[in-house]
N, C-alpha and C. Protein backbone atom coordinates (compact mmCIF):
# COMPACT_ATOMS: atom_id res chain seq x y z
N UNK A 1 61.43 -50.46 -118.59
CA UNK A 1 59.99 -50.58 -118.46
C UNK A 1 59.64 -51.98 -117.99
N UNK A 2 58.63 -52.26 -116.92
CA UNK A 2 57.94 -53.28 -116.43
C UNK A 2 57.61 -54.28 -117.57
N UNK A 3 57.14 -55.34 -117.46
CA UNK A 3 56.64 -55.72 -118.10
C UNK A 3 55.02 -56.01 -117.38
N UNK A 4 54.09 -56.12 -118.35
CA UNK A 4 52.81 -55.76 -117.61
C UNK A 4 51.92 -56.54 -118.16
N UNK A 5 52.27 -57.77 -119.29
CA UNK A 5 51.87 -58.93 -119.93
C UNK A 5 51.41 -60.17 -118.88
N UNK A 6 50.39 -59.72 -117.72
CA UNK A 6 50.11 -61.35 -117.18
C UNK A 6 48.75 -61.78 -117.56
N UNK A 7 48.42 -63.05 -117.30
CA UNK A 7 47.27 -63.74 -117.35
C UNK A 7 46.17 -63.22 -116.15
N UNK A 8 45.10 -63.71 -116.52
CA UNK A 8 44.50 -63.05 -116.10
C UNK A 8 44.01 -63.96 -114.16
N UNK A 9 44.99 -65.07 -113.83
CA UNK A 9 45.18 -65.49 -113.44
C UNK A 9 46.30 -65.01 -112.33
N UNK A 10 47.29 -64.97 -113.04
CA UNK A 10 48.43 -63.60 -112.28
C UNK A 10 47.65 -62.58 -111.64
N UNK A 11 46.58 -61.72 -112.53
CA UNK A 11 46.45 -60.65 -112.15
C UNK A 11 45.51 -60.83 -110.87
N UNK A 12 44.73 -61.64 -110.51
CA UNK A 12 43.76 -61.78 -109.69
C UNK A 12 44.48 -62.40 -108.38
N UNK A 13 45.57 -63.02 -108.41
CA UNK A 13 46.25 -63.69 -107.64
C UNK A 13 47.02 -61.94 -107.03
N UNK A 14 47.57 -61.02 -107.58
CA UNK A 14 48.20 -59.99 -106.98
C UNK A 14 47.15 -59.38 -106.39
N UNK A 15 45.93 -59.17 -106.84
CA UNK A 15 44.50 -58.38 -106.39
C UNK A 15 44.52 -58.95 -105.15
N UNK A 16 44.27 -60.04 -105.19
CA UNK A 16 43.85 -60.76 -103.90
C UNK A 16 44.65 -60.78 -102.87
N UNK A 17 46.26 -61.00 -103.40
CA UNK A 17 47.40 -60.13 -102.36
C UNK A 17 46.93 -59.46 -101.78
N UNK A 18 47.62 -58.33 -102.52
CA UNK A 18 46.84 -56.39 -102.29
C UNK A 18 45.69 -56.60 -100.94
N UNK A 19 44.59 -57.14 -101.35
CA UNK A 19 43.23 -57.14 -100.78
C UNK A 19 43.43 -57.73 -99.26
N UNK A 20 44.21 -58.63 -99.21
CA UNK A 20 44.62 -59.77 -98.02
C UNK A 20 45.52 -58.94 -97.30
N UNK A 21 46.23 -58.05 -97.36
CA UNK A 21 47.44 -57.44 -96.93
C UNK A 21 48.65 -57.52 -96.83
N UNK A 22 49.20 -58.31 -98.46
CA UNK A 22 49.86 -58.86 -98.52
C UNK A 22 51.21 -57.91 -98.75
N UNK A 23 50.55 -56.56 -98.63
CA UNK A 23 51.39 -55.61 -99.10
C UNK A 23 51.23 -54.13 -99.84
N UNK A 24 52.07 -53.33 -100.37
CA UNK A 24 51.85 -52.18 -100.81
C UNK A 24 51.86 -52.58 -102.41
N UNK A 25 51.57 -51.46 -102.75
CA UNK A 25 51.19 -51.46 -104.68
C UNK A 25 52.74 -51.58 -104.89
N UNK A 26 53.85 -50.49 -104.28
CA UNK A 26 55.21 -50.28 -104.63
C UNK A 26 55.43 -51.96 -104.11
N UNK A 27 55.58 -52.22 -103.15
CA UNK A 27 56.19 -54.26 -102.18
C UNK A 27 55.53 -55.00 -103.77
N UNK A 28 54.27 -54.83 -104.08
CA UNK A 28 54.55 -55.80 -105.20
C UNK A 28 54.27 -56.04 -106.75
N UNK A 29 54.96 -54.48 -106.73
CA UNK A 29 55.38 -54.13 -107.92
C UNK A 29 56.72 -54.39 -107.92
N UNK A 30 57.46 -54.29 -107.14
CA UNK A 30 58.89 -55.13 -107.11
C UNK A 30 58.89 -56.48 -107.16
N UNK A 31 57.83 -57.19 -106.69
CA UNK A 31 57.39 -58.62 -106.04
C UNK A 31 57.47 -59.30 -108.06
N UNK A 32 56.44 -58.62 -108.44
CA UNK A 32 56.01 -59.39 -110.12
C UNK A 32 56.31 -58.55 -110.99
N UNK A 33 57.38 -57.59 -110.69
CA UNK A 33 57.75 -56.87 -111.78
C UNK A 33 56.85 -56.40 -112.90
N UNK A 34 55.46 -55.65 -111.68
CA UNK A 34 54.20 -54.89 -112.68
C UNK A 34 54.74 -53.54 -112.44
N UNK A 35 54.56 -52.21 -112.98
CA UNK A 35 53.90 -51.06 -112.69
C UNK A 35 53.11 -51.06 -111.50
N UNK A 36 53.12 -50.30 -110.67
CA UNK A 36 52.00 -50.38 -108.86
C UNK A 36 51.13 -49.34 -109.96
N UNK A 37 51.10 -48.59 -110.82
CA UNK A 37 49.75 -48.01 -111.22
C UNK A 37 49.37 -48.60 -112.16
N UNK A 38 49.34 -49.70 -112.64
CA UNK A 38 48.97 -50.75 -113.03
C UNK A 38 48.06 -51.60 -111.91
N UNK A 39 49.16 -51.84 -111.50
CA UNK A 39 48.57 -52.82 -110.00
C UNK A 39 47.03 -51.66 -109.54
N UNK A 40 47.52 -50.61 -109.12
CA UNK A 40 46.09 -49.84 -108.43
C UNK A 40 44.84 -49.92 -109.76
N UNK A 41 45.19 -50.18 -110.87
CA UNK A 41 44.06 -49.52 -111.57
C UNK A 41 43.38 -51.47 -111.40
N UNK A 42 44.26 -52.03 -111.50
CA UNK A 42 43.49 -53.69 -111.73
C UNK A 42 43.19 -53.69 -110.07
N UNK A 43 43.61 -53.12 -109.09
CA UNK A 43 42.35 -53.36 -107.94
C UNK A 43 40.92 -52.43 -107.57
N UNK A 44 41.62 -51.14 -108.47
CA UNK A 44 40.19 -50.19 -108.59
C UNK A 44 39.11 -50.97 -109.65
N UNK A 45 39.52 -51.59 -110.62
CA UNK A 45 38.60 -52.23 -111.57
C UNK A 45 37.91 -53.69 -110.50
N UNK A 46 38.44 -54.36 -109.97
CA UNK A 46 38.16 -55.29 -109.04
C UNK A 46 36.96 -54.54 -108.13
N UNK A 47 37.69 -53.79 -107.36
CA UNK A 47 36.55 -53.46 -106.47
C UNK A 47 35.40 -52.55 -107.11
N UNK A 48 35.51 -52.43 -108.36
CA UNK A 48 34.13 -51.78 -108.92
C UNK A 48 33.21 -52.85 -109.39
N UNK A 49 34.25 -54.10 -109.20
CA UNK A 49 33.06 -55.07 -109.96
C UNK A 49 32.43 -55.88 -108.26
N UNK A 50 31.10 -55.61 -108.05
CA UNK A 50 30.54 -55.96 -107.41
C UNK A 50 30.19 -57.81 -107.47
N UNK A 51 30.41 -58.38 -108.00
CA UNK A 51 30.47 -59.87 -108.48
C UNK A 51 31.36 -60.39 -107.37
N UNK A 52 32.03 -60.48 -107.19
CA UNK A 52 33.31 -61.27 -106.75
C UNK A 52 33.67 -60.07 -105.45
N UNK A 53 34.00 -60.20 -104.48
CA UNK A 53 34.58 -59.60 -103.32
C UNK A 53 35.60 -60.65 -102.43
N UNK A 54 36.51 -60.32 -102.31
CA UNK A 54 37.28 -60.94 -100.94
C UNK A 54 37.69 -60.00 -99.71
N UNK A 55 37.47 -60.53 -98.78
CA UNK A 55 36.79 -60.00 -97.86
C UNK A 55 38.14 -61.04 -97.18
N UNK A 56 38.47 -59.04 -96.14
CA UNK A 56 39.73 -59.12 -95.45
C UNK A 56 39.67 -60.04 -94.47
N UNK A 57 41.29 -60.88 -94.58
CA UNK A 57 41.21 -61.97 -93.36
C UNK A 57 41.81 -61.04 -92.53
N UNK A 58 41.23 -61.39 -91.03
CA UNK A 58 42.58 -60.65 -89.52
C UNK A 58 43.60 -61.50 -90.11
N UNK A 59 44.81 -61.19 -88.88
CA UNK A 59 46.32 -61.78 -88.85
C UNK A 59 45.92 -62.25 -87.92
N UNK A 60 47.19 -63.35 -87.62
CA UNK A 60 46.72 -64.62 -87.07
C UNK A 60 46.98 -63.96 -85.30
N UNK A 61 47.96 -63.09 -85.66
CA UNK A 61 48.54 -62.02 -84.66
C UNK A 61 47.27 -61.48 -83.67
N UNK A 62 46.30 -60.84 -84.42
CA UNK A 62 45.21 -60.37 -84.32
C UNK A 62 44.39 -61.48 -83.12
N UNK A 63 44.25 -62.77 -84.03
CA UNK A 63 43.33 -63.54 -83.35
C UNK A 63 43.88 -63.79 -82.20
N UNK A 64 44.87 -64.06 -82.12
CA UNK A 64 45.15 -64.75 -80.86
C UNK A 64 46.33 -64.08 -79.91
N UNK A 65 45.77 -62.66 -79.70
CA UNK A 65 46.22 -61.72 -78.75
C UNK A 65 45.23 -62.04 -77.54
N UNK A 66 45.71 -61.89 -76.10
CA UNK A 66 45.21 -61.87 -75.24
C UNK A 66 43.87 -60.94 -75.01
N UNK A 67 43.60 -59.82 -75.71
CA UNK A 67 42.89 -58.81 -74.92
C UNK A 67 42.15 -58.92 -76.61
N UNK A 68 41.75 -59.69 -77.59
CA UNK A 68 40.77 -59.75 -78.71
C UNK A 68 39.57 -60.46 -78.30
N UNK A 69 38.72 -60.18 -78.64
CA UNK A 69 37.49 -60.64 -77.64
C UNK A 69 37.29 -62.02 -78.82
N UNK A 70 36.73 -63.09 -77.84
CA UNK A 70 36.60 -64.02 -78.71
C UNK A 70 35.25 -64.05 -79.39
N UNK A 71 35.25 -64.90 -80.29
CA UNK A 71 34.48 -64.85 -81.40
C UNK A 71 33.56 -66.38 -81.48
N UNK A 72 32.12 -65.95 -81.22
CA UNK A 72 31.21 -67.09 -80.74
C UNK A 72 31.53 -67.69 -82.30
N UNK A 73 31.45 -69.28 -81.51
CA UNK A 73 31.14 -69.52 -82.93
C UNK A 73 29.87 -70.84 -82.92
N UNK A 74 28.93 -71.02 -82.19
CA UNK A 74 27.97 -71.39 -81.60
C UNK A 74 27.02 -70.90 -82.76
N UNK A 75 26.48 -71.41 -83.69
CA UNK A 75 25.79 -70.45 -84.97
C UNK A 75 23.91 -71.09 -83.56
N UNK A 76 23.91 -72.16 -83.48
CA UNK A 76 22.40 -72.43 -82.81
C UNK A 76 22.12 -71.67 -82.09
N UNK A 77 23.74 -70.99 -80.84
CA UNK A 77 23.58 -70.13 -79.76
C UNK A 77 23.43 -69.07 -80.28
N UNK A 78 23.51 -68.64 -81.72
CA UNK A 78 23.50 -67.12 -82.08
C UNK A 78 22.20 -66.78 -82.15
N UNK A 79 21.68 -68.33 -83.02
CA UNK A 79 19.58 -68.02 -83.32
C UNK A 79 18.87 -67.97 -82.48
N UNK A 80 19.16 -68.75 -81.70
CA UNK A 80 18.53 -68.77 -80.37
C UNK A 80 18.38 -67.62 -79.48
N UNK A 81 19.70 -66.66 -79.73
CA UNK A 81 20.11 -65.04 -78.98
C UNK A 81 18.93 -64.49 -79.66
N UNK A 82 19.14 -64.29 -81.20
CA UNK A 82 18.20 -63.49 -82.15
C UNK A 82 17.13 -63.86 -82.18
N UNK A 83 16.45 -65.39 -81.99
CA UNK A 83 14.65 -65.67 -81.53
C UNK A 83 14.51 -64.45 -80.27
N UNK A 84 15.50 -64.51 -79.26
CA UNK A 84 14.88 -63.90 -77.95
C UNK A 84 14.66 -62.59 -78.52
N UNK A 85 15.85 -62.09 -79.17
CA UNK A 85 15.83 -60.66 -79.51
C UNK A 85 14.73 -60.02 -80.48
N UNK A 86 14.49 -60.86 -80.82
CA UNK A 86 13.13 -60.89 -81.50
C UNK A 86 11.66 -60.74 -80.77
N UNK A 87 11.57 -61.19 -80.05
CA UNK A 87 10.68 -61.36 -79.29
C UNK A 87 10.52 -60.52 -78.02
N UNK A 88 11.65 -60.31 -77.73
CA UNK A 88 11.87 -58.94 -77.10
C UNK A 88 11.13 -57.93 -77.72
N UNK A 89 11.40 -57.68 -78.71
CA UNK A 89 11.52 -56.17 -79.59
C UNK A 89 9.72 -56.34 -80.29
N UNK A 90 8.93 -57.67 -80.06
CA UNK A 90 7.67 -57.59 -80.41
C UNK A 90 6.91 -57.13 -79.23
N UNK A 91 7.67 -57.73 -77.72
CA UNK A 91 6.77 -57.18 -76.76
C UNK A 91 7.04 -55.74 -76.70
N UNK A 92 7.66 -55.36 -76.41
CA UNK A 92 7.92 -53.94 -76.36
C UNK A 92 7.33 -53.61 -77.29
N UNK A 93 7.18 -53.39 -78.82
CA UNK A 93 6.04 -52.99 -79.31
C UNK A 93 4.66 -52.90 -79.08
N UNK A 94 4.25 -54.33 -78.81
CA UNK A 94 2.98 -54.56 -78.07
C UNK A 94 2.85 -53.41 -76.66
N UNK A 95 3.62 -53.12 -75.58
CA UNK A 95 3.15 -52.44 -74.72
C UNK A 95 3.59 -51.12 -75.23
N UNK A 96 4.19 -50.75 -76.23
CA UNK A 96 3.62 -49.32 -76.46
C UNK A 96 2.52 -49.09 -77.03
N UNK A 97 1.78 -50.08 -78.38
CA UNK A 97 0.34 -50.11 -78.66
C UNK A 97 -0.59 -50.32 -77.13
N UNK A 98 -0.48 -50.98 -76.70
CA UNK A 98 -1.32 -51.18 -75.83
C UNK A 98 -1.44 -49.77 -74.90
N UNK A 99 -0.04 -49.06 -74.60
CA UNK A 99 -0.21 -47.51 -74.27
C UNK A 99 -0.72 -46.43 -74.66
N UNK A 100 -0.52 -47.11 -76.02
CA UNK A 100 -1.22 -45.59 -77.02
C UNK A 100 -2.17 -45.33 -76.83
N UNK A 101 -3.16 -47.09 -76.96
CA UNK A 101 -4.89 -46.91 -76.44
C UNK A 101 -4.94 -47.15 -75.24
N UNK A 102 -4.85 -47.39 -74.48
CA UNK A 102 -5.21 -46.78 -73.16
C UNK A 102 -5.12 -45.34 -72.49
N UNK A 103 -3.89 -44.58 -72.98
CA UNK A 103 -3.59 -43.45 -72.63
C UNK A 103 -3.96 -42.33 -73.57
N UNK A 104 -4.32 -42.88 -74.59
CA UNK A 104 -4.54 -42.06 -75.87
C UNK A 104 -3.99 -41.15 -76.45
N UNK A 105 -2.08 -41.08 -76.15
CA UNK A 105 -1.08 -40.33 -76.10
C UNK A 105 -0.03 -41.42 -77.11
N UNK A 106 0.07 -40.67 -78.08
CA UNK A 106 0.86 -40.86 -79.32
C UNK A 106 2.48 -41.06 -78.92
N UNK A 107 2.91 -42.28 -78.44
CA UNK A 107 4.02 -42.43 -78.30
C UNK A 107 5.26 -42.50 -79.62
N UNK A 108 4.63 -43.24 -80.14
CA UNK A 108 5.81 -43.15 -81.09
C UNK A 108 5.98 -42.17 -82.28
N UNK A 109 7.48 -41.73 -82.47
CA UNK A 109 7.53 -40.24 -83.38
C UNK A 109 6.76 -40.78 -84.92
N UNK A 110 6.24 -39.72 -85.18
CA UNK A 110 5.57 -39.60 -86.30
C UNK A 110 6.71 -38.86 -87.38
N UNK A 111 6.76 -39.63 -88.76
CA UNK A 111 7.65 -39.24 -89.41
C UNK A 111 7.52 -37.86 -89.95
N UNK A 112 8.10 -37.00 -90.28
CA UNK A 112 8.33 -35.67 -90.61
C UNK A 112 7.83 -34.69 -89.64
N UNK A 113 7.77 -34.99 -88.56
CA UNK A 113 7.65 -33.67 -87.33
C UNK A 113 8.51 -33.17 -87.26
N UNK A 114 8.29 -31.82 -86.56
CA UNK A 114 9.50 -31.09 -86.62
C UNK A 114 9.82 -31.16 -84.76
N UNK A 115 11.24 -30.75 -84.48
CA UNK A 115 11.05 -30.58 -83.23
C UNK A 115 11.71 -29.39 -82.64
């Protein structure tokens, strides 16, 4: 039998494995000499607790393949995208109001019609 006595320190450190892709429940249940249904129930209890999430890294493999699209990292150039997009999406509202009354034809769907 395993032994299945870790801290609670251990245990979050294998979670976070697991979570990262550090491997299968069986890879490291051999790895720390837990039970893997052990291991699954302490990452099903993890991911039920909404508090705390780690959130999958790519492989480094991943990033820096030729054909992975790169990844802005311009955060001013992003707001600046989303002011326009914004503003976009107010005019276009504006000229469908402005259609509605002039044409007096109900452009936009009305919720619960049938069609």
């Amino acid at each position: 039998m395993k032994n299945t006595c870790k801290t609670e320190e251990q245990k979050e450190a294998i979670i976070a494995e697991y979570l990262l892709g550090g491997g299968s429940y069986r890879f490291l249940s051999k790895k720390y000499n837990v039970d893997f249904r052990i291991i699954h129930s302490w990452v099903m209890k993890f991911k039920g607790n909404k508090k705390a999430q780690i959130k999958k890294v790519p492989s480094a493999d991943c990033l820096l393949s030729p054909t992975a699209p790169l990844l802005p990292t311009d955060v001013k150039q992003l707001q600046e995208e989303l002011r326009k997009e914004r503003l976009h999406n107010q005019l276009l509202n504006a000229m469908i109001d402005i259609a509605e009354t002039e044409l007096k034809i109900d452009i936009r769907k009305k919720s619960g019609t049938k069609q």
